[in-house]
C-alpha atoms as a PDB file:
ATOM      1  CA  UNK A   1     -23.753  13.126 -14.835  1.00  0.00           C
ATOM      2  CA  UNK A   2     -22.742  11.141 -17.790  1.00  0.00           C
ATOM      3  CA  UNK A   3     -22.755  14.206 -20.004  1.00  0.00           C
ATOM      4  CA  UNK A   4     -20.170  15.982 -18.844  1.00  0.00           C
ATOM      5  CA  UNK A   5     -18.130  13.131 -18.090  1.00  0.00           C
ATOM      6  CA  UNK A   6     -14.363  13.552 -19.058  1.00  0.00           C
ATOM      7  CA  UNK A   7     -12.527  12.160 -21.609  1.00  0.00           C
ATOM      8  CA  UNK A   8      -9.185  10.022 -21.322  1.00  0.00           C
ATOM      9  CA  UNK A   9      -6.801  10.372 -23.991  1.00  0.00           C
ATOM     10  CA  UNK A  10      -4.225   7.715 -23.979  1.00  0.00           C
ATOM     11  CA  UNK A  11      -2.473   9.152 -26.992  1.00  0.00           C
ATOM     12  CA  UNK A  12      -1.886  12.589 -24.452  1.00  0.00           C
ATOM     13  CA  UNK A  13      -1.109   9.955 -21.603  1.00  0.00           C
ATOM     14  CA  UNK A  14       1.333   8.368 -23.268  1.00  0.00           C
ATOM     15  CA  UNK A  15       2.751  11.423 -24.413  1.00  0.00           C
ATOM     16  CA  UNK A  16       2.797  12.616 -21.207  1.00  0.00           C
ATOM     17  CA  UNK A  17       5.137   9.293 -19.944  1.00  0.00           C
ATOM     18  CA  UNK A  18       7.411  10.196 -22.626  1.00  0.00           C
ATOM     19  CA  UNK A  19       7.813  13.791 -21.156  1.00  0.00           C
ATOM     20  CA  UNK A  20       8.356  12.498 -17.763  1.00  0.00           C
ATOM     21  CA  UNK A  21      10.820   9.946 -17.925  1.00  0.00           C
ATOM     22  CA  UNK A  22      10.168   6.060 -16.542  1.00  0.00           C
ATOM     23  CA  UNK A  23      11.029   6.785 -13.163  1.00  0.00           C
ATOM     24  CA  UNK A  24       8.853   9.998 -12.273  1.00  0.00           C
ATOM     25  CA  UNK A  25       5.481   7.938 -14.757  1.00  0.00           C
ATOM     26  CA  UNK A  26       6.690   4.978 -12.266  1.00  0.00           C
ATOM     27  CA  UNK A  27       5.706   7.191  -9.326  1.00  0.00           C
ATOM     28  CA  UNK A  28       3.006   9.354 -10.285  1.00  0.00           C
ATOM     29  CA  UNK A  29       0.992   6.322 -11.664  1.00  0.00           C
ATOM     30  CA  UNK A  30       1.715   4.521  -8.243  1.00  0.00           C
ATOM     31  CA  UNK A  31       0.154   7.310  -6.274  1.00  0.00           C
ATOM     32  CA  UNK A  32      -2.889   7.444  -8.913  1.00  0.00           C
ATOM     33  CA  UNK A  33      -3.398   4.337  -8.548  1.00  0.00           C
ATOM     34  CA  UNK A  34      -3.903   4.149  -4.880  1.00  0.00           C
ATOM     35  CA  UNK A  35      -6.044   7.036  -4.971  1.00  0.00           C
ATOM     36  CA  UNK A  36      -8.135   6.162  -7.977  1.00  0.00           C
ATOM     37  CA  UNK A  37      -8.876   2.694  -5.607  1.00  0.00           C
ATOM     38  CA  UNK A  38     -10.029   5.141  -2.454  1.00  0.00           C
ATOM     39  CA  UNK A  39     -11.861   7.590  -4.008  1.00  0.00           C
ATOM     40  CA  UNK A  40     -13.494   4.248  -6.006  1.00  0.00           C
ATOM     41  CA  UNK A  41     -14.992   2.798  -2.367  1.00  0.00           C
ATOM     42  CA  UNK A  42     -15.582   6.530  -0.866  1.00  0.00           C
ATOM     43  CA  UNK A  43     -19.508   6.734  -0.323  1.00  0.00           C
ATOM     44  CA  UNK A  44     -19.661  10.209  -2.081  1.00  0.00           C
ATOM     45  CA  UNK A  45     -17.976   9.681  -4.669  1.00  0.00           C
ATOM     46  CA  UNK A  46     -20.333   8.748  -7.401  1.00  0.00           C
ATOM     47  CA  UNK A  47     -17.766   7.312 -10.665  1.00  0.00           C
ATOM     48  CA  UNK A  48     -14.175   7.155 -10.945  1.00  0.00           C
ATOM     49  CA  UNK A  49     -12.219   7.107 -14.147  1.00  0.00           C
ATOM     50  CA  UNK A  50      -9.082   6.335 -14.777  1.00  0.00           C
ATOM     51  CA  UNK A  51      -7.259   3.586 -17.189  1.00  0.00           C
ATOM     52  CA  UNK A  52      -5.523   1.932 -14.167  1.00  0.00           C
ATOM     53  CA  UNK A  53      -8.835   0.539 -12.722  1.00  0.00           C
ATOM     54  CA  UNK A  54     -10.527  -3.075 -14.050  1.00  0.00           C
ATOM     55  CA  UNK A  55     -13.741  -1.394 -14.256  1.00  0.00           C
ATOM     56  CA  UNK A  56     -12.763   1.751 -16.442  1.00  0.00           C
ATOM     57  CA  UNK A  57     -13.747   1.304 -20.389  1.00  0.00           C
ATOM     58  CA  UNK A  58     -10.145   1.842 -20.888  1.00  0.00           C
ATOM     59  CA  UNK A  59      -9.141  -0.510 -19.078  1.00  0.00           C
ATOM     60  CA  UNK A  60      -7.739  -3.087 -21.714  1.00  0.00           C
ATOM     61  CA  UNK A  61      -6.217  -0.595 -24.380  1.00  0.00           C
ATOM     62  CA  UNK A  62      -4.535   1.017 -21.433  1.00  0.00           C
ATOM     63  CA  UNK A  63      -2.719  -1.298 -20.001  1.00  0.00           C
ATOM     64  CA  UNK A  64      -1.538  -2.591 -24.166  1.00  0.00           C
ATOM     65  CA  UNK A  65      -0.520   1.542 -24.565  1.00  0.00           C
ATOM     66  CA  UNK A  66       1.001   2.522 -21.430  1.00  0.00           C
ATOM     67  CA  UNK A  67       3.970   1.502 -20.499  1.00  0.00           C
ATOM     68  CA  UNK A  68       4.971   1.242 -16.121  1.00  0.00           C
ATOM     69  CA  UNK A  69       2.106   2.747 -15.218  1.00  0.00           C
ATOM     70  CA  UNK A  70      -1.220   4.626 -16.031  1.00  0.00           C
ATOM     71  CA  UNK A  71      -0.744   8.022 -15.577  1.00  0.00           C
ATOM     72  CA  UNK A  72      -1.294  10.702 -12.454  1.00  0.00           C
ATOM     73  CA  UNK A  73      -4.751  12.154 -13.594  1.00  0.00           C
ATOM     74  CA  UNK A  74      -7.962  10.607 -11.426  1.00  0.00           C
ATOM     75  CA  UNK A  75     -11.374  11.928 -12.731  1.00  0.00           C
ATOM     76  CA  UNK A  76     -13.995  11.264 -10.288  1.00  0.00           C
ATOM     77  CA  UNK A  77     -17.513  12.595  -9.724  1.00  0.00           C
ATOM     78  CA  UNK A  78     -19.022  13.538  -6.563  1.00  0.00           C
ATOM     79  CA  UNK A  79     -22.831  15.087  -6.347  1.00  0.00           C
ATOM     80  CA  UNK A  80     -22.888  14.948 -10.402  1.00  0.00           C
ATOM     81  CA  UNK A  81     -19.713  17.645 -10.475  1.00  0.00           C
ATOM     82  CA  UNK A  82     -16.904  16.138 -12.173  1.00  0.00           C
ATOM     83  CA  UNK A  83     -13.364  16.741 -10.418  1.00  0.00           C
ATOM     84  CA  UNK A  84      -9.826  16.332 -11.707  1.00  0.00           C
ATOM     85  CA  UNK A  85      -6.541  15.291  -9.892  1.00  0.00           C
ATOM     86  CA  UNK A  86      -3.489  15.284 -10.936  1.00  0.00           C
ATOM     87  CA  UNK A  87      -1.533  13.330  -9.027  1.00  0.00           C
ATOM     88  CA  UNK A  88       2.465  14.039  -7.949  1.00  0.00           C
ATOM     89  CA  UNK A  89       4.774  11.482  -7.150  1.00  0.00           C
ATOM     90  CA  UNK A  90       4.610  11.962  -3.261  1.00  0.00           C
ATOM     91  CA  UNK A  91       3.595   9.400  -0.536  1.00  0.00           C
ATOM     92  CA  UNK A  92       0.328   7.974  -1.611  1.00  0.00           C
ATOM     93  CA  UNK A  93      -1.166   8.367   2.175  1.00  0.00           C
ATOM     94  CA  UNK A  94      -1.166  11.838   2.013  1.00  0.00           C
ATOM     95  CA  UNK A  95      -2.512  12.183  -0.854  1.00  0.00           C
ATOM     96  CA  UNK A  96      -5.185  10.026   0.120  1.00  0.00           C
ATOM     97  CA  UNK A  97      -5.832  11.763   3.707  1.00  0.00           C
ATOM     98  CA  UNK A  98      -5.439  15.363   1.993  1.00  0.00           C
ATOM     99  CA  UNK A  99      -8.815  13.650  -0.469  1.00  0.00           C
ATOM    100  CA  UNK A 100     -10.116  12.502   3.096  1.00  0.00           C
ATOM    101  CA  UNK A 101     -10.649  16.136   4.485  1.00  0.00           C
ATOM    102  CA  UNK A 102     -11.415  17.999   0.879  1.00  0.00           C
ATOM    103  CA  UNK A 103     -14.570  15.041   0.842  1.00  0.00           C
ATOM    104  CA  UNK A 104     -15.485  15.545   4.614  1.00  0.00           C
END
C-alpha cells in the first residue's frame, strides 16, 4: 500500500490557490475538507491524505504554506488501490453522498 502512495506537493498546491483566486481555494478546500473527514471514518477506506487533516505528515507545513484553505485534492486508499478526488466547490453533502454510493 505504502508504495504507491501519492505524493502532496504544497509548492503545486499553493500554486494552484494562486490560479484560483481566494474565493473559489475558499470553497474547494471547504468541500475537501469535509470529505477528506468522511472518507477518514469510512470502514473501507484504508488511509487518507490530505494537508487539511491533523493526522497527515503535512499537516504542520501546510497549514504555515497555504493560505484559506488546503486545497480540493483528497487521496485516499481503499483495498490497497490508491484513488484521487478532486474536489469542486459545490455543496459538500453531495459530494459526500455521491462518495457514499461509488464506496457501496
Amino acid at each position: 500500500m505504502d508504495s504507491n502512495r501519492p505524493q502532496i506537493d504544497l509548492a503545486q498546491l499553493a500554486s494552484l490557490s494562486a490560479s484560483m483566486g481566494p474565493e473559489r481555494w475558499r470553497a474547494v478546500s471547504d468541500v475537501a475538507q469535509v470529505v477528506a473527514n468522511y472518507l477518514r471514518c469510512h470502514p473501507m477506506v484504508e488511509l487518507v491524505r490530505y494537508p487539511g487533516l491533523k493526522a497527515d505528515p503535512l499537516f504542520v507545513e501546510a497549514s504555515h504554506r497555504l493560505v484559506g484553505g488546503f486545497g480540493p485534492i483528497v487521496h485516499y486508499c481503499v483495498m490497497g488501490e490508491w484513488r484521487t478526488l478532486e474536489c469542486e466547490p459545490s455543496d459538500a453533502k453531495k459530494a459526500v453522498l455521491a462518495l457514499e454510493r461509488a464506496l457501496s
